[in-house]
Protein backbone atom coordinates (compact mmCIF):
# COMPACT_ATOMS: atom_id res chain seq x y z
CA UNK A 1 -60.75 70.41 -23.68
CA UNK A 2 -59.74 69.04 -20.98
CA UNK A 3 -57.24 66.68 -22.37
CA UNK A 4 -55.55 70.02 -24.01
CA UNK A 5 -55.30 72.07 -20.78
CA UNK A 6 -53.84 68.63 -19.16
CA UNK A 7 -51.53 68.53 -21.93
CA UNK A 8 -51.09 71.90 -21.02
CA UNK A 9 -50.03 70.83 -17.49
CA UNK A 10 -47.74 67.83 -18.64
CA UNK A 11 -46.02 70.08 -20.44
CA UNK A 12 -45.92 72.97 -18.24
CA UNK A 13 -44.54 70.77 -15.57
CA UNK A 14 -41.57 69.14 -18.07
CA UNK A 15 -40.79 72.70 -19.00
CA UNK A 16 -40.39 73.46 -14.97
CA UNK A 17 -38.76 70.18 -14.65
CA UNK A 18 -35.82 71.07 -17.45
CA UNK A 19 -35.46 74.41 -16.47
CA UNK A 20 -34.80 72.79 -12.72
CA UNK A 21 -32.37 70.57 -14.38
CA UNK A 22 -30.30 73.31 -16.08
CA UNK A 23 -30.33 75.46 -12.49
CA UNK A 24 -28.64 72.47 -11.32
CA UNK A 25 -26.16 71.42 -13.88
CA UNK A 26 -25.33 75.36 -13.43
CA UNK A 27 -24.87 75.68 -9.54
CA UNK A 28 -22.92 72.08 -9.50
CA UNK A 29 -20.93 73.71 -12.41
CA UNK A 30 -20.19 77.12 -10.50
CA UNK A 31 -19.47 74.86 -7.16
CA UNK A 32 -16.59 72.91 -9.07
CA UNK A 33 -15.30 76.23 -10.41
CA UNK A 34 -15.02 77.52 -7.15
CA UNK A 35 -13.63 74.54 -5.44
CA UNK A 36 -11.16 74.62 -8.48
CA UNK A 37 -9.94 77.97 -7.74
CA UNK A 38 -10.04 77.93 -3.74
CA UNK A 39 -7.41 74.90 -4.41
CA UNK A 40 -5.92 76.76 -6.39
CA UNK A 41 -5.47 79.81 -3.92
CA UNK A 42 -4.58 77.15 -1.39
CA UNK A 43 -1.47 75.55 -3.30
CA UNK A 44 -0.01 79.47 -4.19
CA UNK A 45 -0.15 79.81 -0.97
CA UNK A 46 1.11 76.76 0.37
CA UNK A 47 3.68 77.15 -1.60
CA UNK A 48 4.30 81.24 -0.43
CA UNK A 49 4.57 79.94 2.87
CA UNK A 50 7.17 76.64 1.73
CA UNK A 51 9.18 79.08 0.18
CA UNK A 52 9.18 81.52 3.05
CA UNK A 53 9.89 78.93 5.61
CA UNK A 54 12.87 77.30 3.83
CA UNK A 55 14.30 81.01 3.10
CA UNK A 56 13.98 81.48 6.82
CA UNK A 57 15.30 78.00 7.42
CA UNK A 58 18.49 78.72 5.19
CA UNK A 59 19.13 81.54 6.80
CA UNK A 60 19.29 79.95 10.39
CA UNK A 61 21.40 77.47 9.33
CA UNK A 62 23.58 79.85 7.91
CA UNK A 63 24.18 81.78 11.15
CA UNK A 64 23.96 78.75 13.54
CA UNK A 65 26.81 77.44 10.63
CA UNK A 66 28.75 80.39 10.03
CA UNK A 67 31.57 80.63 8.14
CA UNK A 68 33.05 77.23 9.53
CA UNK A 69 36.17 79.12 9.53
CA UNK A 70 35.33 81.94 11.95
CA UNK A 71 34.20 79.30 13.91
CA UNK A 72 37.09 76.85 14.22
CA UNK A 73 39.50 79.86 15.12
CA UNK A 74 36.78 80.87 17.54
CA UNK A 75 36.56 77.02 18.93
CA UNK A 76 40.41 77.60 19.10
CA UNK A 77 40.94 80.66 20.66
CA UNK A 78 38.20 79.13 23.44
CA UNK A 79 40.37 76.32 23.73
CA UNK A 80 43.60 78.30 24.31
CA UNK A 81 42.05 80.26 27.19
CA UNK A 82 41.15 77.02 28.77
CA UNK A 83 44.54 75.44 28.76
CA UNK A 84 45.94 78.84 29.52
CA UNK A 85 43.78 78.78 32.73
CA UNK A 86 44.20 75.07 33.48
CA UNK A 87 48.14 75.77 33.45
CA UNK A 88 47.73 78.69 35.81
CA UNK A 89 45.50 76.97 38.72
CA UNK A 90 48.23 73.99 37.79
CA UNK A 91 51.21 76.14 38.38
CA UNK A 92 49.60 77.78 41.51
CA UNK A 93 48.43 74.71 43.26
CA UNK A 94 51.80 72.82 42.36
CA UNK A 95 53.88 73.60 45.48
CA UNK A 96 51.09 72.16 47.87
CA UNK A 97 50.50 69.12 45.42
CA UNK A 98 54.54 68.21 45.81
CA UNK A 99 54.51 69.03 49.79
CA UNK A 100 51.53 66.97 50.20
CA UNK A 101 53.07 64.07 48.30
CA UNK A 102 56.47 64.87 50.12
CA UNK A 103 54.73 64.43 53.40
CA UNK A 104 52.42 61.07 52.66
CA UNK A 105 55.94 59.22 51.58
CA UNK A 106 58.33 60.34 53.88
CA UNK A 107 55.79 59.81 56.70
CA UNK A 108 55.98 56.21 57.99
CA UNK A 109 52.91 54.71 59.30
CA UNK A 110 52.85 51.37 62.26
């Protein structure tokens, strides 16, 4: 009888031993599911935020950009003012430009 009941015990203990075996194969397969679907989650969202950046990115480069053509008559009209004021302070500080220059060469120096 005693061979029986250890018997018994052998085979209690592979029973324990392949029911541990399938607990494992079933939390390693459950594991791999979830890593499968948290990279999953990670690349839709990864690629949320791509697309949401490079909208954003478009549309600063579209303002900063412009319409290039508002932008060249606004680089122009800039431009004008500047030569318009550059002729002014010309036009005022001309007469003490030419008597300064009158002075230095009809002024003779030992």
């Amino acid at each position: 009888m005693d061979s029986n009941k250890g018997q018994g015990g052998i085979q209690l203990l592979l029973a324990a031993e392949q029911e541990a075996q399938h607990i494992v194969a079933s939390a390693r397969s459950a594991k791999m599911a979830r890593l499968k679907q948290a990279k999953d989650e990670a690349e839709r969202e990864i690629a949320s935020y791509r697309a949401q950046r490079e909208t954003e990115f478009r549309k600063k480069v579209a303002e900063t950009s412009g319409d290039s053509g508002s932008n060249v008559k606004r680089l122009e009209e800039e431009t004008k003012e500047k030569i318009e004021h550059l002729q002014n302070e010309a036009s005022r500080v001309s007469p003490e430009v030419v008597a300064m220059l009158m002075k230095y060469v009809t002024t003779v120096r030992n």
